[in-house]
ModelCIF file with pLDDT and N, C-alpha, C, O atoms, coordinates in Angstrom:
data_MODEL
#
_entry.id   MODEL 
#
_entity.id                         1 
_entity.type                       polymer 
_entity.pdbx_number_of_molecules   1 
#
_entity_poly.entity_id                      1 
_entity_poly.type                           'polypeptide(L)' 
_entity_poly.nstd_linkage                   no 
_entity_poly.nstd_monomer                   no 
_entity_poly.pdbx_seq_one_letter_code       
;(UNK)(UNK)(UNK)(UNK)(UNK)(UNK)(UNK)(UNK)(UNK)(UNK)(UNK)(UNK)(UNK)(UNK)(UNK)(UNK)
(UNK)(UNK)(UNK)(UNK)(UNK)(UNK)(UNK)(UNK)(UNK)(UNK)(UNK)(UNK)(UNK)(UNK)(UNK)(UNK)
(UNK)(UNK)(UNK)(UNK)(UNK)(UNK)(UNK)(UNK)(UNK)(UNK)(UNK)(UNK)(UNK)(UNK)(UNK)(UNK)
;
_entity_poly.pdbx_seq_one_letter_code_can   XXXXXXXXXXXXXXXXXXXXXXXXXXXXXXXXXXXXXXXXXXXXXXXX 
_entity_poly.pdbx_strand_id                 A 
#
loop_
_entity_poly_seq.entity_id 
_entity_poly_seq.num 
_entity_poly_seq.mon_id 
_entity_poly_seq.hetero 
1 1  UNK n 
1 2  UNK n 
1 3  UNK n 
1 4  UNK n 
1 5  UNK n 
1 6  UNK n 
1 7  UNK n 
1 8  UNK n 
1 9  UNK n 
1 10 UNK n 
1 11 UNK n 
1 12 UNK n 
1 13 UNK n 
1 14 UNK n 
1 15 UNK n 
1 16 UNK n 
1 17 UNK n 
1 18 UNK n 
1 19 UNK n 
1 20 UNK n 
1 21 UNK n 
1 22 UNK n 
1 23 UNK n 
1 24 UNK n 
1 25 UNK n 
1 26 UNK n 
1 27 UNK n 
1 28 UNK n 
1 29 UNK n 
1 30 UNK n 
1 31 UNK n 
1 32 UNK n 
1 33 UNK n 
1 34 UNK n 
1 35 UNK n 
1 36 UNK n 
1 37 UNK n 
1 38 UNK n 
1 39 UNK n 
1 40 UNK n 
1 41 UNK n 
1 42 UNK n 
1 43 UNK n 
1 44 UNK n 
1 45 UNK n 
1 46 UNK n 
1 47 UNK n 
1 48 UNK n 
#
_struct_asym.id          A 
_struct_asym.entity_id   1 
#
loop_
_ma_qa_metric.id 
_ma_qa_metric.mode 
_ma_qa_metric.name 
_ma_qa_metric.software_group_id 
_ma_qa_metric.type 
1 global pLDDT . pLDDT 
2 local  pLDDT . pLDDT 
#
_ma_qa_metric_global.metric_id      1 
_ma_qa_metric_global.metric_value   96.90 
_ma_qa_metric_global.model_id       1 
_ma_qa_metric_global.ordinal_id     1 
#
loop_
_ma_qa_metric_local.label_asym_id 
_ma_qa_metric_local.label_comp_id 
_ma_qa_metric_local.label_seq_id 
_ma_qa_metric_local.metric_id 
_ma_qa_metric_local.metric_value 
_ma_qa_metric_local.model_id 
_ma_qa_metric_local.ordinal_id 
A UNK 1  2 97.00 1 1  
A UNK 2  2 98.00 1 2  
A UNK 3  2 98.00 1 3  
A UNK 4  2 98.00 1 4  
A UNK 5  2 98.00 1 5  
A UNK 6  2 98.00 1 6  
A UNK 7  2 98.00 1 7  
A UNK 8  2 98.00 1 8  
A UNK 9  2 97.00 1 9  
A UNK 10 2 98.00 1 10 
A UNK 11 2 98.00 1 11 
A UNK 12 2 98.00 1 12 
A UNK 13 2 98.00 1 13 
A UNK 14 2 98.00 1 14 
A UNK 15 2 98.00 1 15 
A UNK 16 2 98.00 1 16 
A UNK 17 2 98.00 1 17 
A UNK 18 2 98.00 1 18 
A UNK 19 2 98.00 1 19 
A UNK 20 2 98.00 1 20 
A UNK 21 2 98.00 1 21 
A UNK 22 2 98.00 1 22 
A UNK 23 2 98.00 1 23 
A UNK 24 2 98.00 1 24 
A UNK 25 2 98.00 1 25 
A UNK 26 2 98.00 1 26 
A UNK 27 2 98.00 1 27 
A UNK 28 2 98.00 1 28 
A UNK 29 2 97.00 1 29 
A UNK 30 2 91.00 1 30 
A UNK 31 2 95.00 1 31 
A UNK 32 2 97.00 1 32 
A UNK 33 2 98.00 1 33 
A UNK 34 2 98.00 1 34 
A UNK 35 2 98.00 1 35 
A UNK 36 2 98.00 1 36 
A UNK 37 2 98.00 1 37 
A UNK 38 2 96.00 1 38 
A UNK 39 2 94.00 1 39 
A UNK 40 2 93.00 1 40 
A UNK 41 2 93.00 1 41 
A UNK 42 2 92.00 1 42 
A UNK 43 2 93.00 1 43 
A UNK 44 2 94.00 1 44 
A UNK 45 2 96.00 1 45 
A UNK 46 2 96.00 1 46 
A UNK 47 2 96.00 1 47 
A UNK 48 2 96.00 1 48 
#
loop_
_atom_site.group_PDB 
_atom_site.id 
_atom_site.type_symbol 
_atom_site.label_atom_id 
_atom_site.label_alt_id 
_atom_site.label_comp_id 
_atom_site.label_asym_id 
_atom_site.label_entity_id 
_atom_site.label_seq_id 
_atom_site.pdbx_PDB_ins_code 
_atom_site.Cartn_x 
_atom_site.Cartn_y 
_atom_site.Cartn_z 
_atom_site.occupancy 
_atom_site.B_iso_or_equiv 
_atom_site.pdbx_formal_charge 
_atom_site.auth_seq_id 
_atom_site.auth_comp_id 
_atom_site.auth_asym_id 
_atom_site.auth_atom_id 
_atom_site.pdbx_PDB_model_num 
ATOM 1   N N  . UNK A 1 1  ? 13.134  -13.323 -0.411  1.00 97.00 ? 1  UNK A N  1 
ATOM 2   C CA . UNK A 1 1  ? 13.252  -14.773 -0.424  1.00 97.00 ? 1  UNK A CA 1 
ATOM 3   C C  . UNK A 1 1  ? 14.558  -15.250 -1.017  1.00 97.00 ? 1  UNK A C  1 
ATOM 4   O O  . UNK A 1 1  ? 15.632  -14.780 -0.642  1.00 97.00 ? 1  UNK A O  1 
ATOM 5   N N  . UNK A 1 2  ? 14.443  -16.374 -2.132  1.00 98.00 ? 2  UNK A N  1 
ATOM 6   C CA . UNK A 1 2  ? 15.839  -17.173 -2.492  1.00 98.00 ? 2  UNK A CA 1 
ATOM 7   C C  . UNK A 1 2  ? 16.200  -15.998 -3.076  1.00 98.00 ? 2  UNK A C  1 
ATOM 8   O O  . UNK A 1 2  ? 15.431  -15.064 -3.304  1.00 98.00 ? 2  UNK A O  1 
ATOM 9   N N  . UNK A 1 3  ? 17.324  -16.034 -3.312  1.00 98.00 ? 3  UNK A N  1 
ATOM 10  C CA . UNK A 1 3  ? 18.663  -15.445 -4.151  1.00 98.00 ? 3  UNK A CA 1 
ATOM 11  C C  . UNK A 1 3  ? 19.860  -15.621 -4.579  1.00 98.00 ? 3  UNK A C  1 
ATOM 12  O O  . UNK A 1 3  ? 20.489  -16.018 -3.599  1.00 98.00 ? 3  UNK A O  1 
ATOM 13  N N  . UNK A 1 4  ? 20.629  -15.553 -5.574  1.00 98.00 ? 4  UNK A N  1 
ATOM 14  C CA . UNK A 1 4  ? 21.757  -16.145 -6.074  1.00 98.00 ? 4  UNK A CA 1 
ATOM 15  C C  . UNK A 1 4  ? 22.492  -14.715 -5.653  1.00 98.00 ? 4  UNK A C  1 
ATOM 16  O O  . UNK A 1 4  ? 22.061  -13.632 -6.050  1.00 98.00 ? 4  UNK A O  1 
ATOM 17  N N  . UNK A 1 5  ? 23.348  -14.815 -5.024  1.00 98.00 ? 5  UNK A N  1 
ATOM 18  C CA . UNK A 1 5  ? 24.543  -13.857 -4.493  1.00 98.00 ? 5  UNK A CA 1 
ATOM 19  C C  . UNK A 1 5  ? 26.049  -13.574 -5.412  1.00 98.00 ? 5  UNK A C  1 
ATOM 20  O O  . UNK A 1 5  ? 27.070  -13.948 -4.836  1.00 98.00 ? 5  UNK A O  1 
ATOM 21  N N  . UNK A 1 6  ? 26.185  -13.059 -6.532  1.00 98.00 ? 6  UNK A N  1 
ATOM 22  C CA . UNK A 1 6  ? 27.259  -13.023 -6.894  1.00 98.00 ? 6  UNK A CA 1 
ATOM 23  C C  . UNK A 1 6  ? 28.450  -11.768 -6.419  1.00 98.00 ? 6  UNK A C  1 
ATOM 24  O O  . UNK A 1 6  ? 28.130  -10.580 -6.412  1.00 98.00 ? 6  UNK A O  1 
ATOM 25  N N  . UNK A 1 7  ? 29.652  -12.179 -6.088  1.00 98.00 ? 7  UNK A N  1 
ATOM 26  C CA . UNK A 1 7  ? 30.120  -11.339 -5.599  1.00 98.00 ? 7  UNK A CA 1 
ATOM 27  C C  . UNK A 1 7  ? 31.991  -11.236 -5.922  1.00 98.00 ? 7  UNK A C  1 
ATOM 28  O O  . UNK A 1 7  ? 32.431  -12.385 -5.922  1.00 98.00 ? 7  UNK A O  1 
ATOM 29  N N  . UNK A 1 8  ? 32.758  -10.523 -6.099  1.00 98.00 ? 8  UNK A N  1 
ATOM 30  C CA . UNK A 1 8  ? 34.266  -10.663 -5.754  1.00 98.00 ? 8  UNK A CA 1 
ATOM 31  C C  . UNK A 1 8  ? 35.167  -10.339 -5.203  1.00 98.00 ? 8  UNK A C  1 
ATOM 32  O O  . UNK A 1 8  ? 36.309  -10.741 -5.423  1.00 98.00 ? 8  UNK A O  1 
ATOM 33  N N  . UNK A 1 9  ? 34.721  -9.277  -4.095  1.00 97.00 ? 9  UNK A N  1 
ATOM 34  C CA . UNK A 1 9  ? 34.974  -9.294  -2.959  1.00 97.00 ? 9  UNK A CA 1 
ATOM 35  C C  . UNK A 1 9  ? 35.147  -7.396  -2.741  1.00 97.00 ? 9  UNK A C  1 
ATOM 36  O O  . UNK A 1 9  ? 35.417  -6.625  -1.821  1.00 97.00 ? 9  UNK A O  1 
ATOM 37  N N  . UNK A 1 10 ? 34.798  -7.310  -4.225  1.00 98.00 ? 10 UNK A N  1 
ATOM 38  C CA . UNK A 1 10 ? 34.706  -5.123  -4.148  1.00 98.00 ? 10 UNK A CA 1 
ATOM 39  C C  . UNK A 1 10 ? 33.381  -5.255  -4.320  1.00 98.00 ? 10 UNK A C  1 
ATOM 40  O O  . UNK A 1 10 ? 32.915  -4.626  -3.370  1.00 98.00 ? 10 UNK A O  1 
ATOM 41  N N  . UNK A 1 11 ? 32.298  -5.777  -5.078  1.00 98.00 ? 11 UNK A N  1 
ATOM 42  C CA . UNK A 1 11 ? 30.955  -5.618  -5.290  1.00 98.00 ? 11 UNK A CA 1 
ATOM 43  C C  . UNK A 1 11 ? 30.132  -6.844  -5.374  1.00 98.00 ? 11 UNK A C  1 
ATOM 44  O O  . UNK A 1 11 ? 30.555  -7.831  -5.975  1.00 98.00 ? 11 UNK A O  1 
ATOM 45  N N  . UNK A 1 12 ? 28.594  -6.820  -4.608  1.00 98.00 ? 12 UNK A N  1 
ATOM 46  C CA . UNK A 1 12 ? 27.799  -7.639  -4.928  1.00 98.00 ? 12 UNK A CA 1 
ATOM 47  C C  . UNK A 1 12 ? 26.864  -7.360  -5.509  1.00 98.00 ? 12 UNK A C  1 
ATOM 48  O O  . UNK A 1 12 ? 26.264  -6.298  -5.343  1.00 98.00 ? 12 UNK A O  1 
ATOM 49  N N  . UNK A 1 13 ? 26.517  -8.300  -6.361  1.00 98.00 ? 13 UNK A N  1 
ATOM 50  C CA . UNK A 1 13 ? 25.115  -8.925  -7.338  1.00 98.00 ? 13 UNK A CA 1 
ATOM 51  C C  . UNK A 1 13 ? 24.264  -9.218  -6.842  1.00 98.00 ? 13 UNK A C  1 
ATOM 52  O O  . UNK A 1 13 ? 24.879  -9.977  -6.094  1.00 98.00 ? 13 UNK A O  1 
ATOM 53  N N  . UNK A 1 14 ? 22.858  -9.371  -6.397  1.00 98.00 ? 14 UNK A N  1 
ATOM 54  C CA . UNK A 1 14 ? 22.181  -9.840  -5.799  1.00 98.00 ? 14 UNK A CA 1 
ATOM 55  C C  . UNK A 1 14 ? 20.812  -9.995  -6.799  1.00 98.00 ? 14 UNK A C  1 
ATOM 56  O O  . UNK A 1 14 ? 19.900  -9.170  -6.856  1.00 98.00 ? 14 UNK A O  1 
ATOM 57  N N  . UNK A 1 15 ? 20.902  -11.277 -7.580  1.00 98.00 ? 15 UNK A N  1 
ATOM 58  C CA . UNK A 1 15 ? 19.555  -11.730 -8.161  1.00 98.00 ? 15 UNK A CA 1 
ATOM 59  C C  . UNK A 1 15 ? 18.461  -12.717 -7.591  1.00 98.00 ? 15 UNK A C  1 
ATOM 60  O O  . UNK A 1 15 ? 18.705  -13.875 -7.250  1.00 98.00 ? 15 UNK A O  1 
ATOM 61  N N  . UNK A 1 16 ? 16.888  -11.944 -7.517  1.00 98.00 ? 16 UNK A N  1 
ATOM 62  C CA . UNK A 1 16 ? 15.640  -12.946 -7.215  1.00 98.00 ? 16 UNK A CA 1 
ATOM 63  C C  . UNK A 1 16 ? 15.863  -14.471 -8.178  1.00 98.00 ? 16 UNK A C  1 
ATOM 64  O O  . UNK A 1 16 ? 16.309  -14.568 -9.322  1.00 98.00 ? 16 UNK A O  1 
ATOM 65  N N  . UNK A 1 17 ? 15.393  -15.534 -7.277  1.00 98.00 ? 17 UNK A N  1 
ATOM 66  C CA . UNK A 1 17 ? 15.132  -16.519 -8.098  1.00 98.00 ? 17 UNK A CA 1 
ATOM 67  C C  . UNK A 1 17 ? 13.772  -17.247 -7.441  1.00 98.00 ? 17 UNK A C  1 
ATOM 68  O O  . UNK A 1 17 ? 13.521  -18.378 -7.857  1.00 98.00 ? 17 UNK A O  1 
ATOM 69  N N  . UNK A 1 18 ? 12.942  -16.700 -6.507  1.00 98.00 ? 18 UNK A N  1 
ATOM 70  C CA . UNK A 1 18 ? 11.944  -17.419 -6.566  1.00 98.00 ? 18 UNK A CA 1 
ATOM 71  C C  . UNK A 1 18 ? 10.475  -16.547 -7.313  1.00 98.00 ? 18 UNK A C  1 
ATOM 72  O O  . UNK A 1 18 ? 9.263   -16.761 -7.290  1.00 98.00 ? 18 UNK A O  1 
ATOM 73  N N  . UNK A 1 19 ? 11.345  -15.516 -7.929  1.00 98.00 ? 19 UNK A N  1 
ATOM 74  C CA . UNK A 1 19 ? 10.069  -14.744 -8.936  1.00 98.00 ? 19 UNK A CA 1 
ATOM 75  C C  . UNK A 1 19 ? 11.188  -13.954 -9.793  1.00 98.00 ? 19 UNK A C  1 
ATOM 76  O O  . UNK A 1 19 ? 12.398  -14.134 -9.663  1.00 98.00 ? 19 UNK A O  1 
ATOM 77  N N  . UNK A 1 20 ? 10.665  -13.176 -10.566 1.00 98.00 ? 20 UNK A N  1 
ATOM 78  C CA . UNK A 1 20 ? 11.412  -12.387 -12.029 1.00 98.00 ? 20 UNK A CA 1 
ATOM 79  C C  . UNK A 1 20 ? 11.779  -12.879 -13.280 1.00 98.00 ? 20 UNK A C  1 
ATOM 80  O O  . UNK A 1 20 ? 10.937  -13.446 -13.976 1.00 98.00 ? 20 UNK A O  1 
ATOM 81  N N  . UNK A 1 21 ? 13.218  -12.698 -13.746 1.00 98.00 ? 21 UNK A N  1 
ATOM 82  C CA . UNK A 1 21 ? 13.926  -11.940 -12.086 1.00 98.00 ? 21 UNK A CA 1 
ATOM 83  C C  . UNK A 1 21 ? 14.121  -10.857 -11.860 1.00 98.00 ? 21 UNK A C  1 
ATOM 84  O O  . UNK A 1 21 ? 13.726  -10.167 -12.799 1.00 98.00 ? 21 UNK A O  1 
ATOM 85  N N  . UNK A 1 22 ? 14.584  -10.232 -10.999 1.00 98.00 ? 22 UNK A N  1 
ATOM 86  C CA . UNK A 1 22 ? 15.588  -9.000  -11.083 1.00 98.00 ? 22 UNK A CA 1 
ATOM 87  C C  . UNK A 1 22 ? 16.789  -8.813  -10.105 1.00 98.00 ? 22 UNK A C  1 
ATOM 88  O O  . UNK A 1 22 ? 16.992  -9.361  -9.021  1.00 98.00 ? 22 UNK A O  1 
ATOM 89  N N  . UNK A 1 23 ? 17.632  -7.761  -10.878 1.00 98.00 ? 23 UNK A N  1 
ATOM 90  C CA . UNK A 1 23 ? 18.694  -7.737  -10.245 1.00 98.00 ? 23 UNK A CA 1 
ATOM 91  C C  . UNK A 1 23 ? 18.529  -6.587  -9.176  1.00 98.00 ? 23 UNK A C  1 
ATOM 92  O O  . UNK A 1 23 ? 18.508  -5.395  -9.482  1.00 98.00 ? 23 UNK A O  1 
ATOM 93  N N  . UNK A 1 24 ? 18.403  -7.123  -7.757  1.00 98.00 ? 24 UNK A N  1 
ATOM 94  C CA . UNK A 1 24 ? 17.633  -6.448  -6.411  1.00 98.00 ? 24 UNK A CA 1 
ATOM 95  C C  . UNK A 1 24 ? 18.582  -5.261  -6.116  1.00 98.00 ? 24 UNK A C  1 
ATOM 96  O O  . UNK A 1 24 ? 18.298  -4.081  -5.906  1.00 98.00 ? 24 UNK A O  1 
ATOM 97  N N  . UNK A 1 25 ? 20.270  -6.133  -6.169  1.00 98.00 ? 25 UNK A N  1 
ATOM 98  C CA . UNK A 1 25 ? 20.953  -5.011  -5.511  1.00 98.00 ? 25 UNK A CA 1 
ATOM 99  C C  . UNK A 1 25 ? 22.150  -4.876  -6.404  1.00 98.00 ? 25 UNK A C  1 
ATOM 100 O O  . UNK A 1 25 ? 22.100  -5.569  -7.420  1.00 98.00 ? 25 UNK A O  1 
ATOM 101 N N  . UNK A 1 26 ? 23.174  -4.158  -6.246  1.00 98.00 ? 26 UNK A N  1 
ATOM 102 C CA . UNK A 1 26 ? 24.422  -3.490  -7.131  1.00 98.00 ? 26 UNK A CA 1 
ATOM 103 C C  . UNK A 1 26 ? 24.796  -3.061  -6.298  1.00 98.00 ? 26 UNK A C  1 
ATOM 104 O O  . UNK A 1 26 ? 24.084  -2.153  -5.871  1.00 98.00 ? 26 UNK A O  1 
ATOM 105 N N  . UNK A 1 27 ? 26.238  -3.380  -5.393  1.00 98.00 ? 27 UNK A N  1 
ATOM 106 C CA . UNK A 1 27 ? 26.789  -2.453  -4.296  1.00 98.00 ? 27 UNK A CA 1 
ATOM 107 C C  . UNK A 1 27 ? 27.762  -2.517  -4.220  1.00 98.00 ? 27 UNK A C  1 
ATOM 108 O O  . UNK A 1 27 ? 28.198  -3.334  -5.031  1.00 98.00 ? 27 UNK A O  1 
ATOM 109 N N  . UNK A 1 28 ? 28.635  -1.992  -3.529  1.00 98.00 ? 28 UNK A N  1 
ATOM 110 C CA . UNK A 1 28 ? 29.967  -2.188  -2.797  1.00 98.00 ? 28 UNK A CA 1 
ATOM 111 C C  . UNK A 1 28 ? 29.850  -3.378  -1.813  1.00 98.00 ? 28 UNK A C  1 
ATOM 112 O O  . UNK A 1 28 ? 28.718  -3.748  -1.504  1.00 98.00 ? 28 UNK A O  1 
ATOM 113 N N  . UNK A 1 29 ? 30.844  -3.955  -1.340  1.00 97.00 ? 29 UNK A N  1 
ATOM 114 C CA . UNK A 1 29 ? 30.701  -5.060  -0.362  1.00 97.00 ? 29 UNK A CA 1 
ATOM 115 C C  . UNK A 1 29 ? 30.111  -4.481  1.198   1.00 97.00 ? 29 UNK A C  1 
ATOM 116 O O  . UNK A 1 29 ? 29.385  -5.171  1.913   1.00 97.00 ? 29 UNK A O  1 
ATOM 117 N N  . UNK A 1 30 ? 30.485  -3.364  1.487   1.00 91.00 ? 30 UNK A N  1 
ATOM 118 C CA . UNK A 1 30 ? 30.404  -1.965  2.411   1.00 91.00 ? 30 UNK A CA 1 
ATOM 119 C C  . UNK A 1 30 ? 29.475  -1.275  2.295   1.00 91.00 ? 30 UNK A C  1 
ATOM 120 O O  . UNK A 1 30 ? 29.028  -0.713  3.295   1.00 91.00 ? 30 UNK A O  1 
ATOM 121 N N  . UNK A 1 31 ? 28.846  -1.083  0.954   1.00 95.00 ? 31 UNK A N  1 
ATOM 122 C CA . UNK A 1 31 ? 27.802  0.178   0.341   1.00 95.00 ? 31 UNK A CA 1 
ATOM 123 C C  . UNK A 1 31 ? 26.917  0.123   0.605   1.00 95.00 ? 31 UNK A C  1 
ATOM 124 O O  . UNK A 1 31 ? 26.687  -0.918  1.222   1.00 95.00 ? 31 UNK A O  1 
ATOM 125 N N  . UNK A 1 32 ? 25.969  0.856   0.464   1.00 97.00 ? 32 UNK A N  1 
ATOM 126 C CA . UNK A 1 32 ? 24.529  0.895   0.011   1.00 97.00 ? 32 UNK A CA 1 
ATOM 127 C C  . UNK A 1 32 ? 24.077  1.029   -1.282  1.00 97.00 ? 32 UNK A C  1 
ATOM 128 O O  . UNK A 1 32 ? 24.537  1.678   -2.222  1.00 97.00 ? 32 UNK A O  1 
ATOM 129 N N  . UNK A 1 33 ? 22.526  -0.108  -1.140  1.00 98.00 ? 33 UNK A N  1 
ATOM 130 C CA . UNK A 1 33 ? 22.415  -0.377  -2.932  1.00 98.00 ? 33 UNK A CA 1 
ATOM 131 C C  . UNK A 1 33 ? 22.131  0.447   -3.524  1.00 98.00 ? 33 UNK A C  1 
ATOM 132 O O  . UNK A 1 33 ? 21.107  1.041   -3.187  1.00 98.00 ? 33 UNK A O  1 
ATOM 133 N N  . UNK A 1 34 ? 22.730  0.820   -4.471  1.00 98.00 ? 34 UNK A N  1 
ATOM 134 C CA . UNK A 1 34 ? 22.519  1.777   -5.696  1.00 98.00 ? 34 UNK A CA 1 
ATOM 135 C C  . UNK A 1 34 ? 21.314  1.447   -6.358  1.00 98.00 ? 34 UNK A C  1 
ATOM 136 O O  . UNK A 1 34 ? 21.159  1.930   -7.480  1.00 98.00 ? 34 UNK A O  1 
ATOM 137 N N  . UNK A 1 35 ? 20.039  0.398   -5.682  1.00 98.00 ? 35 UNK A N  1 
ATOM 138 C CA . UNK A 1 35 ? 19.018  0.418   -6.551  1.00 98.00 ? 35 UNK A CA 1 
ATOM 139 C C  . UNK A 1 35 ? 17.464  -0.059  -5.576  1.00 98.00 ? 35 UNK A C  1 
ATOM 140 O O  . UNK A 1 35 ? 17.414  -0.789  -4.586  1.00 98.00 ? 35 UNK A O  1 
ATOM 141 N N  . UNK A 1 36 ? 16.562  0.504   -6.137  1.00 98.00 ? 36 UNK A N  1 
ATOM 142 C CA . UNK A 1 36 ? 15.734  0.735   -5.553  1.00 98.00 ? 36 UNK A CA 1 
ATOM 143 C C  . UNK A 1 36 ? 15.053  -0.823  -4.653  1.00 98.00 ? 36 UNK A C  1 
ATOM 144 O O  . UNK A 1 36 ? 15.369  -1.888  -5.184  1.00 98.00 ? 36 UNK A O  1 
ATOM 145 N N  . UNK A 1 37 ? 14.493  -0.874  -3.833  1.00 98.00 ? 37 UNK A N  1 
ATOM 146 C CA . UNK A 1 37 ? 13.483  -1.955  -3.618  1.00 98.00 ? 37 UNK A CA 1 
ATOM 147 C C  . UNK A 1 37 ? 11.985  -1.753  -2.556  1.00 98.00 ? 37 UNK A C  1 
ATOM 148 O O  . UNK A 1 37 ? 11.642  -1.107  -1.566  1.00 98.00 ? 37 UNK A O  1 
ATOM 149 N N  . UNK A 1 38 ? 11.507  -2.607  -3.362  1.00 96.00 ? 38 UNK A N  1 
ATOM 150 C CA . UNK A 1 38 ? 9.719   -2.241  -2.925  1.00 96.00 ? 38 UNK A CA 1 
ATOM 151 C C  . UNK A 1 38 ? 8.998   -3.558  -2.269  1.00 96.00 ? 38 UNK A C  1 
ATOM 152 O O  . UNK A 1 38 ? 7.998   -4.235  -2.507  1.00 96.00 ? 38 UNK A O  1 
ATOM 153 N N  . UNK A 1 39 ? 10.041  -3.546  -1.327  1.00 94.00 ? 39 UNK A N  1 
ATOM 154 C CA . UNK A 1 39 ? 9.476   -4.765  -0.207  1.00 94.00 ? 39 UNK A CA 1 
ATOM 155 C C  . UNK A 1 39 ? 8.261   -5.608  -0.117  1.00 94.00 ? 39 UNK A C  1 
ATOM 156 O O  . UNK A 1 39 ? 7.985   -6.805  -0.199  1.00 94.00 ? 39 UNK A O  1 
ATOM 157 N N  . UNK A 1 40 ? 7.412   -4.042  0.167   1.00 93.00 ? 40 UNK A N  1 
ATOM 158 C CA . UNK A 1 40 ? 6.401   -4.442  0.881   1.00 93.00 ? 40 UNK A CA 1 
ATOM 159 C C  . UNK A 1 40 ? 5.119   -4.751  -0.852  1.00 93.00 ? 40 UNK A C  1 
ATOM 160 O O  . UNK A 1 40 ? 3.895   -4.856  -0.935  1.00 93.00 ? 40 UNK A O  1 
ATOM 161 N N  . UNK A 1 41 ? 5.946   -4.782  -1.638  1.00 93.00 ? 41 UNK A N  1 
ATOM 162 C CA . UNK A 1 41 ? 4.737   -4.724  -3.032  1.00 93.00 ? 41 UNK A CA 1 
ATOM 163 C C  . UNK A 1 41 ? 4.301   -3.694  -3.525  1.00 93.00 ? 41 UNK A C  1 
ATOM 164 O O  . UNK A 1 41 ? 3.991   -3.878  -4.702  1.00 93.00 ? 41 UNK A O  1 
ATOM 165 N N  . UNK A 1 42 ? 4.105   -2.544  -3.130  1.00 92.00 ? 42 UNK A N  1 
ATOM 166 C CA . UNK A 1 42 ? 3.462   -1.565  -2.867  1.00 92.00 ? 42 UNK A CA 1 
ATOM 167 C C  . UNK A 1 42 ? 3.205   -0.792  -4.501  1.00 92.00 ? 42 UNK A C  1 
ATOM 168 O O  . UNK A 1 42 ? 2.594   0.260   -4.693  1.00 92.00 ? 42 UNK A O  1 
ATOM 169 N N  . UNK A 1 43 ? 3.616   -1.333  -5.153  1.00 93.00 ? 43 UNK A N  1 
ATOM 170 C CA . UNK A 1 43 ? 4.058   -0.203  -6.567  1.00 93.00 ? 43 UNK A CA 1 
ATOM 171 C C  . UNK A 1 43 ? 3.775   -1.588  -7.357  1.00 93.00 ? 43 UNK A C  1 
ATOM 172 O O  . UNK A 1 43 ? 4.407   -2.636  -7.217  1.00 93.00 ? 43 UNK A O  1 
ATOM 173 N N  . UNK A 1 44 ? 2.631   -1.340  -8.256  1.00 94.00 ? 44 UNK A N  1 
ATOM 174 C CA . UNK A 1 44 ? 2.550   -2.287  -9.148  1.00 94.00 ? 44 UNK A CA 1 
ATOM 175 C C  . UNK A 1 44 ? 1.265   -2.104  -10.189 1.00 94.00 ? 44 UNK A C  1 
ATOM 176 O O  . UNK A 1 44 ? 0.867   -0.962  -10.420 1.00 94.00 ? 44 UNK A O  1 
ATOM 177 N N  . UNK A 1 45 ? 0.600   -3.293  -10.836 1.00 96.00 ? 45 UNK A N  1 
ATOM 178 C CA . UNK A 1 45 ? -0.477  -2.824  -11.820 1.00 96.00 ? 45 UNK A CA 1 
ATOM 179 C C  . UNK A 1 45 ? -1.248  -4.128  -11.524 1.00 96.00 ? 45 UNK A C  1 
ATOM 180 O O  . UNK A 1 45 ? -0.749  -5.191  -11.152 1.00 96.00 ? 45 UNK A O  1 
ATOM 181 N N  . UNK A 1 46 ? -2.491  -3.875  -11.742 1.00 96.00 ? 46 UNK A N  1 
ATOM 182 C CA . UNK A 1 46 ? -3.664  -5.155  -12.045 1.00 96.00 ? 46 UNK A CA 1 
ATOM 183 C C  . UNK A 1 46 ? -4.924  -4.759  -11.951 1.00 96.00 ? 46 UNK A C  1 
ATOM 184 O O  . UNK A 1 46 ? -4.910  -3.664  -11.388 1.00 96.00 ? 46 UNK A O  1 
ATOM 185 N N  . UNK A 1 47 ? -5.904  -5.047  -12.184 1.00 96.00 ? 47 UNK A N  1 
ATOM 186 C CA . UNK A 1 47 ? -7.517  -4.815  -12.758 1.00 96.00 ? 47 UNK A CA 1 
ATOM 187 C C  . UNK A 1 47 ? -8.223  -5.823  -13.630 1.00 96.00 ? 47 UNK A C  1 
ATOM 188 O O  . UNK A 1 47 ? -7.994  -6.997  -13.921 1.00 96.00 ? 47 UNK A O  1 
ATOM 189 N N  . UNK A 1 48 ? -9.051  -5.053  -13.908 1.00 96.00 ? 48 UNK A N  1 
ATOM 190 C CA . UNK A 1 48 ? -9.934  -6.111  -15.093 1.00 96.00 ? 48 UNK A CA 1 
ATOM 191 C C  . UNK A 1 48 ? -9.290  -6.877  -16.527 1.00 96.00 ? 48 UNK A C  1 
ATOM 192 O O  . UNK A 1 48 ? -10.019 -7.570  -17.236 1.00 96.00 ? 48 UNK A O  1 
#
């Protein structure tokens, strides 16, 4: 969803702002993110 995009033109920032937050991505402008993401929810905690 939303996101604040920071960038300077060797690497982007990529922070959630409609939940967290967290910082989603860390890359090269070119790269691939050096950090994980779990799209679909899949990895998490809740119960009683």
């Amino acid at each position: 969803g939303k996101c604040l995009e920071i960038s300077n033109g060797i690497v982007r920032v990529v922070v959630t702002t409609d939940f967290g937050p967290r910082i989603i991505r860390y890359s090269f402008i070119d790269g691939e993110n050096m950090f994980y993401e779990n799209k679909d929810r899949s990895f998490g905690a809740s119960g009683e």
